[in-house]
C-alpha atoms as a PDB file:
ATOM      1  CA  UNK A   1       9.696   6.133  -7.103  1.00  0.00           C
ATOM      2  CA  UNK A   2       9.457   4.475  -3.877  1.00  0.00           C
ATOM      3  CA  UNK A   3      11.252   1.040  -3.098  1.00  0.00           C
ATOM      4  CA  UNK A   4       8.795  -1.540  -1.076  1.00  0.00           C
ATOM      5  CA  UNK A   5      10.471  -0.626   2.326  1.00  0.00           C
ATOM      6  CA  UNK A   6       9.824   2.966   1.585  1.00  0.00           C
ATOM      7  CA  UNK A   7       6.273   2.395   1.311  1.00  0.00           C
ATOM      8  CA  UNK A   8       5.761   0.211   4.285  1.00  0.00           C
ATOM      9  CA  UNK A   9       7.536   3.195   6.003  1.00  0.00           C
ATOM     10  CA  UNK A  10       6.121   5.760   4.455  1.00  0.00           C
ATOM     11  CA  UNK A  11       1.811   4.242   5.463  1.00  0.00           C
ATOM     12  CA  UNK A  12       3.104   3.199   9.645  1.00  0.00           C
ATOM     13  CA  UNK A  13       4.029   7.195   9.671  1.00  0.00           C
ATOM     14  CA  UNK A  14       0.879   8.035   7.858  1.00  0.00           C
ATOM     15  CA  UNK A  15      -0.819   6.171  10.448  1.00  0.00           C
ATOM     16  CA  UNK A  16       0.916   7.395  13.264  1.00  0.00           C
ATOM     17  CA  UNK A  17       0.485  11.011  12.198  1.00  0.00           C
ATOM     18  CA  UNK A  18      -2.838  11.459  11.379  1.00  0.00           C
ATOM     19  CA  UNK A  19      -3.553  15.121  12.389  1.00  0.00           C
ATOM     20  CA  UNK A  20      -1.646  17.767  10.528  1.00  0.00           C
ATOM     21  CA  UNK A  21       1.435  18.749  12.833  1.00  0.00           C
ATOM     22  CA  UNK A  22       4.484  17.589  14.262  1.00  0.00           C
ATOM     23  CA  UNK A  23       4.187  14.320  16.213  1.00  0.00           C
ATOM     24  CA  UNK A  24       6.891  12.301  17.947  1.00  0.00           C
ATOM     25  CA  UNK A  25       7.267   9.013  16.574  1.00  0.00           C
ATOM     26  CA  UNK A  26       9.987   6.595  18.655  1.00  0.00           C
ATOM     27  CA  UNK A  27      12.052   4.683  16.246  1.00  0.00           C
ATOM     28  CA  UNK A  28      11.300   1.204  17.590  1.00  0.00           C
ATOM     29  CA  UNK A  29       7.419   1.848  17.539  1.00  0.00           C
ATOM     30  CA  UNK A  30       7.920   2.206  13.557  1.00  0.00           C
ATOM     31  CA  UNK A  31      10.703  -0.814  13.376  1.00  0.00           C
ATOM     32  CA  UNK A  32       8.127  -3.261  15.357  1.00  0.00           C
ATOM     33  CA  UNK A  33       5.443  -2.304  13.160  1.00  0.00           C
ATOM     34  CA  UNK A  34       7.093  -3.540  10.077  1.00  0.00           C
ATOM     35  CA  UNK A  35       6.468  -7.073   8.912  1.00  0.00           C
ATOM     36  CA  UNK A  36       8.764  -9.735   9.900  1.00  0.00           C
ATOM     37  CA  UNK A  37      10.257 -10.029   7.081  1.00  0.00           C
ATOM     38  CA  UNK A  38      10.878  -6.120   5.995  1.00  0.00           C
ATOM     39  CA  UNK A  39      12.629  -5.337   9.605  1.00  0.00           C
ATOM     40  CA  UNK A  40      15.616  -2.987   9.904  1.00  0.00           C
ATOM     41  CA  UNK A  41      17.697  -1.905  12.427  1.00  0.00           C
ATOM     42  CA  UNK A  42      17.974   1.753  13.193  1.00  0.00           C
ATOM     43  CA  UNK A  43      20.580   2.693  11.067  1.00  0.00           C
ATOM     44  CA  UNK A  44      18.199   1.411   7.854  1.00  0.00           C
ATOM     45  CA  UNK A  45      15.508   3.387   9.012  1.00  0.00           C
ATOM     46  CA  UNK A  46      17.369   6.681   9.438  1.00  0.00           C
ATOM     47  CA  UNK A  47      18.405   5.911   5.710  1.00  0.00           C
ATOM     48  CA  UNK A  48      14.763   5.968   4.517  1.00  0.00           C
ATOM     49  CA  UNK A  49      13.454   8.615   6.748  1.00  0.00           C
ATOM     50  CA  UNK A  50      16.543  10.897   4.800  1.00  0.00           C
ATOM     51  CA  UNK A  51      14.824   9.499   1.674  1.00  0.00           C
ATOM     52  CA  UNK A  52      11.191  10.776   2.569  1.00  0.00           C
ATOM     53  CA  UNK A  53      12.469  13.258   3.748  1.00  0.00           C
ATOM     54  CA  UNK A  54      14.622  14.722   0.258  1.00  0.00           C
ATOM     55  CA  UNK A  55      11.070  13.101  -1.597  1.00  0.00           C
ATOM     56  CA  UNK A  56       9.460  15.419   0.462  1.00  0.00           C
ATOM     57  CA  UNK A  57       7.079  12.986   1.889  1.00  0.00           C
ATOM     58  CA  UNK A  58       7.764  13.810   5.229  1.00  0.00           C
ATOM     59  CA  UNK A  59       9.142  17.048   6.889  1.00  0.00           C
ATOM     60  CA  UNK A  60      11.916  15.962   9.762  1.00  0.00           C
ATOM     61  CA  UNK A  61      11.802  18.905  12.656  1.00  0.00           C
ATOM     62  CA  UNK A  62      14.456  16.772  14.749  1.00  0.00           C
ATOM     63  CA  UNK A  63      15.702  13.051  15.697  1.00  0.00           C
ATOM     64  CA  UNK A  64      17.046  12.154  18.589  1.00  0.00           C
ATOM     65  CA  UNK A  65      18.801   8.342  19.383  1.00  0.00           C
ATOM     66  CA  UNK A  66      15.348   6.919  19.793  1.00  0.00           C
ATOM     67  CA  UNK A  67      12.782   9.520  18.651  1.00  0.00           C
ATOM     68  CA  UNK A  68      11.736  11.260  15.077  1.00  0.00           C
ATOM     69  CA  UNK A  69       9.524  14.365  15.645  1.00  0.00           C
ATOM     70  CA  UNK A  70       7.732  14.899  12.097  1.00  0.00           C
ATOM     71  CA  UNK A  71       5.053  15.478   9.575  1.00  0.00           C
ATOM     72  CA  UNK A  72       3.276  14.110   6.423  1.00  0.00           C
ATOM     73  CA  UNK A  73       3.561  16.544   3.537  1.00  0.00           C
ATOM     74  CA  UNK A  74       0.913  16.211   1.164  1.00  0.00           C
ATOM     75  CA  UNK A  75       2.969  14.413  -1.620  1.00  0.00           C
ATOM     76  CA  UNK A  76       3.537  11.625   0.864  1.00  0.00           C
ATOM     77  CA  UNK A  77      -0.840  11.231   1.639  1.00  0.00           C
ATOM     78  CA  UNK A  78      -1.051  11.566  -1.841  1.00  0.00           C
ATOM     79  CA  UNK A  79       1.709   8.527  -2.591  1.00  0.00           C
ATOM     80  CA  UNK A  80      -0.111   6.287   0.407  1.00  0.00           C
ATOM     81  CA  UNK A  81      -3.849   7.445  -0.968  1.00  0.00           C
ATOM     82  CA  UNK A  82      -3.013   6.803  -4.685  1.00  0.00           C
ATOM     83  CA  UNK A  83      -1.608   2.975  -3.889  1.00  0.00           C
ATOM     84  CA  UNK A  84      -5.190   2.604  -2.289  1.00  0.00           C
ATOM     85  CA  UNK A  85      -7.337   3.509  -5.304  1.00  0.00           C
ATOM     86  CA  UNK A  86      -4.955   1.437  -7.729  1.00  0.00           C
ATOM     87  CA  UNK A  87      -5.583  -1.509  -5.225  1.00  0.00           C
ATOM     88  CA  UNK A  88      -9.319  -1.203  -5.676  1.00  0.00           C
ATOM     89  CA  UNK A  89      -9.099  -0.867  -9.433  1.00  0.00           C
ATOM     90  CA  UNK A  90      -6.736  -4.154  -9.265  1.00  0.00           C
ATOM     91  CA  UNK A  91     -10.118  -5.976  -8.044  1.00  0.00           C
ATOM     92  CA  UNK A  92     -12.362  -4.595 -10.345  1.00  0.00           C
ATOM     93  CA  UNK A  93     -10.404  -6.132 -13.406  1.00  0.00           C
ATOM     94  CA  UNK A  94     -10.638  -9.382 -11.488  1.00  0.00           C
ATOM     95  CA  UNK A  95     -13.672  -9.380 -10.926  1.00  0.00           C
ATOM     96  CA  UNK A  96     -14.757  -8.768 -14.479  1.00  0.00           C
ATOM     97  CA  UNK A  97     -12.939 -11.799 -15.534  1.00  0.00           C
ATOM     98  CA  UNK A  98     -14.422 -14.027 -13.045  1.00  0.00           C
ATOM     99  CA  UNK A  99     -17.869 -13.112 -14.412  1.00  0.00           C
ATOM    100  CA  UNK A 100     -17.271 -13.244 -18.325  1.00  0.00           C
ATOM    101  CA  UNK A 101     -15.637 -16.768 -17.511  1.00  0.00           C
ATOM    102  CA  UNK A 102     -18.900 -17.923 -15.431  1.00  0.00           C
ATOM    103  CA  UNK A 103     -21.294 -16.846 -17.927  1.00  0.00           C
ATOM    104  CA  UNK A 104     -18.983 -18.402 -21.000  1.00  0.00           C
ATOM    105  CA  UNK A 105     -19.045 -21.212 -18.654  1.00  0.00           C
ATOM    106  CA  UNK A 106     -22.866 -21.906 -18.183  1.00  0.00           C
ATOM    107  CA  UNK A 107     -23.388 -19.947 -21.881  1.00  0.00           C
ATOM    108  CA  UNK A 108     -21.162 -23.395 -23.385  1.00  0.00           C
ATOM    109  CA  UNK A 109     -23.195 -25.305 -20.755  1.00  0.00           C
ATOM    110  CA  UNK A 110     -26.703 -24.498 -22.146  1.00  0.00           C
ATOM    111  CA  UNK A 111     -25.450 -25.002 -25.957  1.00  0.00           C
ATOM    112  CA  UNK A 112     -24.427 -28.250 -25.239  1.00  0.00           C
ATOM    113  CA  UNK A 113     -27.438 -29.543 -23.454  1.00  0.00           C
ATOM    114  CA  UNK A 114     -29.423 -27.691 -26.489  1.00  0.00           C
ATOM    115  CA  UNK A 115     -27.395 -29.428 -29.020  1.00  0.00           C
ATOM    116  CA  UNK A 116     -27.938 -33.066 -27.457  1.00  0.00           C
ATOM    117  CA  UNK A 117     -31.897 -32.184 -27.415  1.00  0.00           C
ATOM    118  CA  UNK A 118     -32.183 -30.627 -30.754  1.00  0.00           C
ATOM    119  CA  UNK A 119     -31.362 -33.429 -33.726  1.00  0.00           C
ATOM    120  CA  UNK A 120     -30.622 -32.276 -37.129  1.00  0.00           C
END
């Protein structure tokens, strides 16, 4: 399982390496691209890139002081592509709710204003 940092790591190389080999990703492209609050120094990063890396998210040909050259594995699209569909089926839910609670709602609504017209 993934920590939250992991993730965030995990989608900015997904981004960056879109085609199916190597690329060379520079270490403080990936640390800038991290929200405020999630930033690392380089030291943190090198720990999580290991981590992807054992997962086998990621396949590490070489670092260098400032550079990574690597690739997604499938497992690691899979991890990135798999949080996306459980984000739209988070709205669906939602959504549903919203709607049963508008049509109780105006459901209540109309049974009221019946009631007040109809006298037993």
């Amino acid at each position: 399982m993934l920590d939250l940092k992991s993730k965030l790591v995990l989608k900015i190389l997904q981004k960056e390496c879109k085609t199916s080999g190597y690329k060379i990703v520079d270490k403080a492209d990936i640390i800038s691209a991290l929200p405020s609050k999630f930033r690392m120094d380089e030291d943190g990063l090198d720990h999580i890139i290991t981590f992807l890396e054992r997962s086998e998210c990621i396949h590490v040909k070489y670092d260098d002081e400032r550079v990574y050259c690597l690739c997604m594995l499938p497992l690691g699209n899979q991890l990135t592509e798999k949080e996306n569909e459980e984000k739209k089926d988070r709205k669906r839910p939602l959504l549903l709710v919203v709607a049963v609670f508008v049509s109780s709602f105006i459901g209540g609504l109309l049974g009221a204003i019946i009631s007040k017209f109809i006298k037993f």
